[in-house]
Protein backbone atom coordinates (compact mmCIF):
# COMPACT_ATOMS: atom_id res chain seq x y z
CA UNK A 1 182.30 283.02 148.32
CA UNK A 2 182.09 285.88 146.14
CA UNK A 3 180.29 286.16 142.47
CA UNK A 4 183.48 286.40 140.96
CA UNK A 5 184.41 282.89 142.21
CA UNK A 6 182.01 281.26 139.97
CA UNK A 7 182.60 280.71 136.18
CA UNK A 8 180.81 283.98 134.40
CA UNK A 9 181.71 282.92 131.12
CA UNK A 10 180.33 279.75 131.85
CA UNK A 11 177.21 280.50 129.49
CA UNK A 12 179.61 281.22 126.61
CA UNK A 13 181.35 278.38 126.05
CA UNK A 14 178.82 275.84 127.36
CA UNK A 15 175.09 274.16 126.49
CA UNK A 16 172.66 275.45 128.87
CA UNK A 17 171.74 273.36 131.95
CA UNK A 18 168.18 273.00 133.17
CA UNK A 19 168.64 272.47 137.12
CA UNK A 20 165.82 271.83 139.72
CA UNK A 21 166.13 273.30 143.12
CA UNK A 22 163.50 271.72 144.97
CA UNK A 23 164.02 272.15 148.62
CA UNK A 24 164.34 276.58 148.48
CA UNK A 25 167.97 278.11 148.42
CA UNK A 26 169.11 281.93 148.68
CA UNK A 27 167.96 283.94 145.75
CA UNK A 28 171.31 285.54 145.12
CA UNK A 29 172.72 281.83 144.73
CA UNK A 30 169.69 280.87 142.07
CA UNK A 31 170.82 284.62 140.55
CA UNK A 32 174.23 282.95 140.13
CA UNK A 33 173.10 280.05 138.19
CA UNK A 34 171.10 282.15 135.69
CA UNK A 35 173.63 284.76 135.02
CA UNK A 36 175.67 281.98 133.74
CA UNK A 37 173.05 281.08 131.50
CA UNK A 38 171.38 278.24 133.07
CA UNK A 39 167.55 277.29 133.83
CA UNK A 40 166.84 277.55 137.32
CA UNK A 41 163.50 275.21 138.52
CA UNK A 42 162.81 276.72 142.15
CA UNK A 43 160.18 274.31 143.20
CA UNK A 44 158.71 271.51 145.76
CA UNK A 45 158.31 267.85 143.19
CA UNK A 46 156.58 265.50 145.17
CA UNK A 47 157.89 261.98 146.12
CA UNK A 48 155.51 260.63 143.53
CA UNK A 49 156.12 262.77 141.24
CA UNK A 50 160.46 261.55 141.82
CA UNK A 51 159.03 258.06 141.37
CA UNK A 52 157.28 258.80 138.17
CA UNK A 53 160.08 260.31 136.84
CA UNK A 54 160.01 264.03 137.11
CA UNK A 55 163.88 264.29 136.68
CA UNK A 56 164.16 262.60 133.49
CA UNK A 57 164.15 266.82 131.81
CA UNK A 58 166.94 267.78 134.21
CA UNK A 59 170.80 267.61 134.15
CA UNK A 60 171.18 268.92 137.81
CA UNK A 61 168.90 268.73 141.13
CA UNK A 62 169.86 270.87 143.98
CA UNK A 63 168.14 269.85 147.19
CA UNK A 64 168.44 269.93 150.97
CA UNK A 65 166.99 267.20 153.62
CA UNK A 66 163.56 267.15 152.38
CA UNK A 67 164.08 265.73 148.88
CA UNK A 68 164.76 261.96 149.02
CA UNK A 69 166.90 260.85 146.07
CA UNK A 70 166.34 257.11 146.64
CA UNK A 71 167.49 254.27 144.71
CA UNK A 72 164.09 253.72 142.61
CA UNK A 73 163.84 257.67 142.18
CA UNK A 74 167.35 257.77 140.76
CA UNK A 75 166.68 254.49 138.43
CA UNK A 76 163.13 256.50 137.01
CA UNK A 77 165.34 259.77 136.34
CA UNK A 78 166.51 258.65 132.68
CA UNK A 79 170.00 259.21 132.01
CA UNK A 80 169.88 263.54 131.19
CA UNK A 81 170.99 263.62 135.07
CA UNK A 82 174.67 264.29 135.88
CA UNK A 83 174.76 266.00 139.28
CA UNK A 84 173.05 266.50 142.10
CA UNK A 85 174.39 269.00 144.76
CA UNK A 86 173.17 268.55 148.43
CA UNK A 87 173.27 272.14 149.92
CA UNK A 88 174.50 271.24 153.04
CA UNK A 89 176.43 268.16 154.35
CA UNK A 90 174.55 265.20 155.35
CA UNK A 91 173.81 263.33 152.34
CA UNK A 92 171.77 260.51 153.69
CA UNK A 93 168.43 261.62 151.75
CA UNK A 94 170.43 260.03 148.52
CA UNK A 95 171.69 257.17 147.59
CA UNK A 96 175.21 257.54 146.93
CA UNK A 97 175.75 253.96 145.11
CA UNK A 98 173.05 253.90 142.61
CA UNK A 99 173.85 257.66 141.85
CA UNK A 100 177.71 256.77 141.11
CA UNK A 101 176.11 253.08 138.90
CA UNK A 102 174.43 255.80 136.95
CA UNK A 103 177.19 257.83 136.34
CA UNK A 104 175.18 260.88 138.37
CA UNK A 105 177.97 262.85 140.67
CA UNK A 106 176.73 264.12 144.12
CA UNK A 107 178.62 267.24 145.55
CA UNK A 108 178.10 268.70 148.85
CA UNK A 109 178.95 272.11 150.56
CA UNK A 110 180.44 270.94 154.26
CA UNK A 111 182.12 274.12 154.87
CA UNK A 112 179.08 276.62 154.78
CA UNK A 113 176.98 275.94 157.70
CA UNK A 114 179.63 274.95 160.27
CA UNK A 115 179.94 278.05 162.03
CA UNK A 116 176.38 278.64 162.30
CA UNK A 117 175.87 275.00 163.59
CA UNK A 118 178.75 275.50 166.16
CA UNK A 119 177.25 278.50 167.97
CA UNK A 120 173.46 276.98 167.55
CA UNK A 121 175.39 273.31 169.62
CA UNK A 122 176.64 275.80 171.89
CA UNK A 123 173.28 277.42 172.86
CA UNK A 124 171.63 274.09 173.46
CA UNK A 125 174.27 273.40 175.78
CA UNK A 126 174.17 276.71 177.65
CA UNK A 127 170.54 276.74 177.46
CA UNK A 128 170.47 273.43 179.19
CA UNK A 129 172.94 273.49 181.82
CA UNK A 130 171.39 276.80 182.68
CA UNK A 131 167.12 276.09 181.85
CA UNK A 132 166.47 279.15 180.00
CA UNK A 133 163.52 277.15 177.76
CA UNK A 134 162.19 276.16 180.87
CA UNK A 135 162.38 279.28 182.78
CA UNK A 136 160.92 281.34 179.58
CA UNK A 137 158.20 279.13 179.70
CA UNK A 138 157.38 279.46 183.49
CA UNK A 139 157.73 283.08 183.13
CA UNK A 140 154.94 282.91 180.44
CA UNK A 141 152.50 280.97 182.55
CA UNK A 142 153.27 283.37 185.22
CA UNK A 143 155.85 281.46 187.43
CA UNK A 144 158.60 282.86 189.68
CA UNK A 145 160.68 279.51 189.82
CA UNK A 146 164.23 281.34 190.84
CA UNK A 147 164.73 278.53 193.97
CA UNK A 148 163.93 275.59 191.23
CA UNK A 149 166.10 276.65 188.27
CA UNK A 150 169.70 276.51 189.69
CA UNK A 151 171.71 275.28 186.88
CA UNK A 152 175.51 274.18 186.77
CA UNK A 153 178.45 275.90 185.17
CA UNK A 154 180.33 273.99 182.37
CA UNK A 155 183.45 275.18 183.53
CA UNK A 156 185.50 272.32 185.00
CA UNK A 157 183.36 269.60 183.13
CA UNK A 158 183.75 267.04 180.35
CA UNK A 159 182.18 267.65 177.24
CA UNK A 160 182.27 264.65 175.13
CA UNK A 161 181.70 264.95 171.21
CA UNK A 162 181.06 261.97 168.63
CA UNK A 163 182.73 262.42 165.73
CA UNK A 164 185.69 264.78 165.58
CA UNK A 165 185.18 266.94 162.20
CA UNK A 166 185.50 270.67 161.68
CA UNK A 167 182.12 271.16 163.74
CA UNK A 168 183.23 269.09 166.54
CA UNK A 169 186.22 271.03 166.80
CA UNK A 170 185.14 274.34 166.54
CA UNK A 171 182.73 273.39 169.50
CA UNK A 172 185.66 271.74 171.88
CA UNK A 173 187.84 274.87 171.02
CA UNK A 174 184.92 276.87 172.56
CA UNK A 175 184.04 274.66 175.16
CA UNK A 176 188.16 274.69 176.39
CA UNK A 177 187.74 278.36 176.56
CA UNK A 178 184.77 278.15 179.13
CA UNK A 179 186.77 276.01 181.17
CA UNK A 180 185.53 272.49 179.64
CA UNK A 181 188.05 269.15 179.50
CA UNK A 182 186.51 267.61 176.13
CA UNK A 183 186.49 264.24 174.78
CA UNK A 184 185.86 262.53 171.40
CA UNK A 185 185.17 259.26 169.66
CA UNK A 186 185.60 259.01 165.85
CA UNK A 187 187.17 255.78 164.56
CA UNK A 188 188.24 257.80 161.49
CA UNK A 189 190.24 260.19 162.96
CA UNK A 190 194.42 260.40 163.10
CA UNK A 191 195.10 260.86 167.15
CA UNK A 192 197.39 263.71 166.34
CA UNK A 193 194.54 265.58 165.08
CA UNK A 194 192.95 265.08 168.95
CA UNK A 195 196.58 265.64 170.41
CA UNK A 196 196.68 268.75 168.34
CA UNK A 197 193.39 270.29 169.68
CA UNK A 198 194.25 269.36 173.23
CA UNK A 199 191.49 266.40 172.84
CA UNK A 200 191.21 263.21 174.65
CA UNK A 201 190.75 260.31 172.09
CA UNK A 202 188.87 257.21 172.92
CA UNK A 203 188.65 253.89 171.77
CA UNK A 204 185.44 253.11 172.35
CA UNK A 205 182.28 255.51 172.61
CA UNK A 206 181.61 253.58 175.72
CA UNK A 207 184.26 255.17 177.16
CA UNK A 208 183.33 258.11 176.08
CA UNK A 209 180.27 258.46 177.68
CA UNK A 210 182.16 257.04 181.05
CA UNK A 211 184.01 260.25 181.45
CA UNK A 212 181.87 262.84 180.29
CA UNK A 213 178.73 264.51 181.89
CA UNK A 214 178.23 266.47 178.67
CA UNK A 215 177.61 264.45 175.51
CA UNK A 216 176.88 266.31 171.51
CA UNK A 217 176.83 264.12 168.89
CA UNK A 218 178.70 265.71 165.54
CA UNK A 219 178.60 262.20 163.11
CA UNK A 220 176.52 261.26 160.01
CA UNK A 221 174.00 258.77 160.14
CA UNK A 222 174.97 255.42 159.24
CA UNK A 223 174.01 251.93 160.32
CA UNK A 224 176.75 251.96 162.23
CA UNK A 225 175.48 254.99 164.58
CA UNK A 226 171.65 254.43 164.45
CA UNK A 227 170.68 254.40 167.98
CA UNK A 228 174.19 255.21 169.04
CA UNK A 229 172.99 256.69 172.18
CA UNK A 230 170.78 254.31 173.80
CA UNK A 231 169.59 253.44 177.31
CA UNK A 232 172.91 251.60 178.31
CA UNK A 233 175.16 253.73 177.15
CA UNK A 234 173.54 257.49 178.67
CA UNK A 235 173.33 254.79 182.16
CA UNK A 236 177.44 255.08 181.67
CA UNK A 237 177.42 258.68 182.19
CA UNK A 238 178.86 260.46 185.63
CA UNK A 239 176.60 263.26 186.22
CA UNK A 240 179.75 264.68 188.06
CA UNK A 241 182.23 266.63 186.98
CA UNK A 242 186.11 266.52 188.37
CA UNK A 243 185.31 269.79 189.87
CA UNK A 244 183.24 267.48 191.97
CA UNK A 245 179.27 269.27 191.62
CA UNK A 246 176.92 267.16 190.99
CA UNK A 247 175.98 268.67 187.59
CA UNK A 248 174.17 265.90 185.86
CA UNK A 249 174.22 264.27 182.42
CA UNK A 250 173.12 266.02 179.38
CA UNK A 251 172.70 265.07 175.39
CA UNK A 252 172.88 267.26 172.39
CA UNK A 253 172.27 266.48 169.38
CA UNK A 254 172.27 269.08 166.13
CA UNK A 255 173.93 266.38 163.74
CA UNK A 256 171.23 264.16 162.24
CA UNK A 257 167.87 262.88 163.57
CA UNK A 258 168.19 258.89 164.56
CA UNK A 259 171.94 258.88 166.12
CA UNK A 260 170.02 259.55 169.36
CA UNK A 261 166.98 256.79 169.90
CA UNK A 262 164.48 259.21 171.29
CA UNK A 263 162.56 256.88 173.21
CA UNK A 264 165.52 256.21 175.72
CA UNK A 265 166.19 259.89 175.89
CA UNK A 266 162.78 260.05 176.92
CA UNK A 267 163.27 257.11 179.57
CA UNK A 268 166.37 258.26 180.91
CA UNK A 269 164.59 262.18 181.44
CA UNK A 270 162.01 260.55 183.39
CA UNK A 271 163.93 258.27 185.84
CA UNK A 272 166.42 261.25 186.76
CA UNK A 273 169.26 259.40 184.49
CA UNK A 274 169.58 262.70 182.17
CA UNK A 275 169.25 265.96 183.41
CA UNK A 276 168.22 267.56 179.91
CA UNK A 277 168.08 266.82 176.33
CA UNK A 278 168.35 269.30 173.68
CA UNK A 279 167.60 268.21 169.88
CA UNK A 280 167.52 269.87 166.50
CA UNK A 281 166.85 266.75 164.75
CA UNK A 282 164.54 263.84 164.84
CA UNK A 283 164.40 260.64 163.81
CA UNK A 284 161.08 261.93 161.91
CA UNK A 285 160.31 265.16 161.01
CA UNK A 286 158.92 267.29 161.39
CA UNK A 287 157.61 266.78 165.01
CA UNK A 288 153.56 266.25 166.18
CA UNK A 289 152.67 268.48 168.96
CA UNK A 290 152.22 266.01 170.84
CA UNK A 291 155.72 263.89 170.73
CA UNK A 292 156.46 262.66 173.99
CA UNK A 293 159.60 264.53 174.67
CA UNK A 294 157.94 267.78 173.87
CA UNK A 295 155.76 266.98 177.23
CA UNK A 296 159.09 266.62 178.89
CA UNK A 297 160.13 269.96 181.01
CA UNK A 298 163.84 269.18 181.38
CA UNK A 299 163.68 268.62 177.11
CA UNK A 300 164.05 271.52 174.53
CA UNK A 301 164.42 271.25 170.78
CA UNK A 302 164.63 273.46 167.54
CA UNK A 303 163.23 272.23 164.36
CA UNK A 304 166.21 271.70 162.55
CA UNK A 305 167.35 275.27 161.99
CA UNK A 306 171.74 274.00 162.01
CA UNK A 307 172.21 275.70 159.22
CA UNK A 308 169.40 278.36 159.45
CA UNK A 309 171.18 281.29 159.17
CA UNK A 310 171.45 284.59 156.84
CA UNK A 311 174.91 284.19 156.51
CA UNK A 312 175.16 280.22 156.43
CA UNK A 313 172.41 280.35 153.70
CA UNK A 314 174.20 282.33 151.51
CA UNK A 315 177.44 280.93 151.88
CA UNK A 316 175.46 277.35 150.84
CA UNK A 317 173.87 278.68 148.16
CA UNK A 318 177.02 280.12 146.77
CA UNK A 319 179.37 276.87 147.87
CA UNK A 320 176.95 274.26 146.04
CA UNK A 321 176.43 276.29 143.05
CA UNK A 322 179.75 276.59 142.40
CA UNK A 323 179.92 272.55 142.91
CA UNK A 324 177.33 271.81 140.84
CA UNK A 325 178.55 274.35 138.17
CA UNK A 326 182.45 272.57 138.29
CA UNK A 327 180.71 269.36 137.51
CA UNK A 328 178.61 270.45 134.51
CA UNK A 329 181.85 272.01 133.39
CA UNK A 330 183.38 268.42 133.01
CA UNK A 331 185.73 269.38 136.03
CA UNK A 332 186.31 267.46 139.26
CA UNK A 333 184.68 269.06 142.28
CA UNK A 334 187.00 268.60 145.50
CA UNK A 335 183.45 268.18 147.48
CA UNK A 336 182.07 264.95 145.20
CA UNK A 337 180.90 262.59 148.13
CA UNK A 338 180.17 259.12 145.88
CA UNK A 339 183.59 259.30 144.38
CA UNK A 340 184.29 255.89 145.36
CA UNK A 341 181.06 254.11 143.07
CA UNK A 342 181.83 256.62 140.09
C-alpha cells in the first residue's frame, strides 16, 4: 500500500491521536502515523502494567501476538480507547466481546502476510518430505547420512488443508502445480469455492485426515479446534499416496499454536505413526530448549516467523495503519473483526 493511500490531511482536519504500538512494527508504517499528526508510543507495556491500567492515556493500541488484550485489561483501560489494530490476522490475544461492550473497534490486516506465510507452509513441507533440517544438522556433527535420508516426492499425493481461506488456497494452488491432489475441511466455506479451486471438500475433518498423507492446518484458534489434531485423528492418516509409495504421514502447522496438541505429535513421531512434524507455532511460546519435540530428529520448527518478512512487514505496517487511521476518522474499516458485539 502506498503513502498516498493513507489520509495526509488527516492531521488537518482532526484532534491528534496518541497510539501505543507495543509489540514493534516497520518504521516507515510508525512514519505514516506521525506525518498525519499523530503520537506514536513504540514500546513493550508489561501485562501488569495492562492490568493497572496503562491504556487509560491512549485512543489506539497497535499490537501483534505478544500483547494480550484480555477482558480485565480492556475493563482497566478507561473509556479514551477506540481502536485497537492487530497487525496481522489472528486476533485471539484480545477479547473481541468486551472490546465491542466497550465500544473499542478491533481491525486487523489479513491480507499482508499471506504470501509470505504461503511460501514459509511450503518450505516446511518440502523440507520435511525431503529432511533438509535433519540432514543440515548431520552434516554439522560431521555425518554422511546419504543411504538414511531418502525422502518422498509430493507429486501424486494428498495434501489436506484445515480451513480453506486465502492462505489455504494459495498453498493448494501450489501444491496442484507439484503434482499434489489436495483436500480441505472448513465448515464455513461455500463448496463452489472448493469446486472452483479444483478442491475436494469434506464433511468431516475425520475424513480429511482419511485421505490425505499430507496434513497443514490454515484455521484460527477457537474452542472448537483446540487439539484438533490429536492422537486419533493423525492414527486415520494413510501414509500412502495413490501413486502407491509408501511416503508417510506428515503435519504442518504455521496457523496458530494449540490447533495441533503437541504431546500427540510427539507420540505419534515416536511410534512411527508420523513421519515428520514441522511447526511455527506453539501452544506456548516461546519454546525451552529443552521441549520434547525439539529432541525429536524427524521434528523441525521455526519460531513463529509466518509473517517475518521485509516485504510482509511493511505491507502490515502500512495495511493496519491505514485501519486504525479509518476508524479514528469516524469511518467504517472493511477489516473490523468484533463487528458483531459493536
Amino acid at each position: 500500500m502506498s503513502e498516498a493511500k493513507v489520509h495526509p490531511p488527516y492531521a488537518e482536519t482532526h484532534a491528534m491521536a496518541r497510539i501505543a504500538v507495543t509489540d514493534g512494527m516497520d518504521k516507515k508504517a510508525v512514519s505514516l502515523l506521525e506525518k498525519a499528526g499523530h503520537e506514536a508510543i513504540v514500546e513493550s507495556i508489561s501485562a501488569e502494567d495492562l492490568l493497572n491500567g496503562a491504556l487509560k492515556e491512549f485512543d489506539a493500541i497497535i499490537v501483534r501476538s505478544a500483547t494480550k488484550l484480555t477482558g480485565p485489561v480492556l475493563s482497566a483501560s478507561g473509556d479514551r480507547l477506540k481502536v485497537i489494530g492487530r497487525a496481522g490476522v489472528g486476533v485471539d490475544n484480545i477479547d473481541l466481546e468486551v472490546a465491542g461492550k466497550a465500544g473499542i473497534v478491533v481491525v486487523n490486516a489479513p491480507r499482508a502476510s499471506t504470501q509470505s506465510v504461503v511460501e514459509l507452509t511450503l518450505g516446511h513441507l518440502l523440507s520435511s518430505i525431503r529432511h533438509i533440517p535433519r540432514a543440515d544438522r548431520g552434516l554439522r556433527a560431521g555425518l554422511w547420512e546419504k543411504k538414511a535420508l531418502k525422502g518422498s516426492e509430493l507429486s501424486g499425493k494428498a495434501l489436506g488443508l484445515i480451513g480453506f481461506g486465502r492462505i489455504a488456497q494459495s498453498v493448494g494452488n501450489v501444491a496442484q502445480a507439484l503434482g499434489m491432489d489436495v483436500h480441505a475441511y472448513d465448515p464455513y466455506l461455500p463448496p463452489k469455492i472448493a469446486k472452483a479451486q479444483n478442491t475436494r471438500l469434506h464433511k468431516t475433518v475425520d475424513a480429511l485426515f482419511s485421505n490425505c498423507t499430507h496434513v497443514s492446518i490454515h484455521c484460527n484458534l477457537t474452542e472448537e479446534t483446540h487439539h484438533l489434531v490429536n492422537l486419533e485423528r493423525i492414527s486415520l492418516m494413510p501414509k500412502f499416496g495413490k501413486d502407491g509409495a509408501e511416503c508417510g504421514n506428515h503435519i504442518i502447522n504455521c496457523a496458530r499454536g494449540g490447533i495441533v496438541d503437541e504431546e500427540a505429535v510427539l507420540q505419534a513421531l515416536e511410534s512411527g505413526e508420523l513421519s515428520s512434524a514441522a511447526l511455527d507455532v506453539f501452544e506456548n511460546e516461546p519454546v525451552p530448549a529443552d521441549h520434547p519435540l525439539l529432541q525429536v530428529p524427524t521434528f523441525h520448527g521455526t519460531p513463529h516467523i509466518g509473517a517475518a518478512t521485509i516485504e510482509a512487514q511493511a505491507r502490515v505496517g502500512a495495511d493496519i495503519v491505514a485501519n486504525v487511521m479509518t476508524v479514528l476518522d469516524g469511518n467504517d474499516s472493511d477489516c473490523t473483526v468484533n463487528r458483531k458485539y459493536l
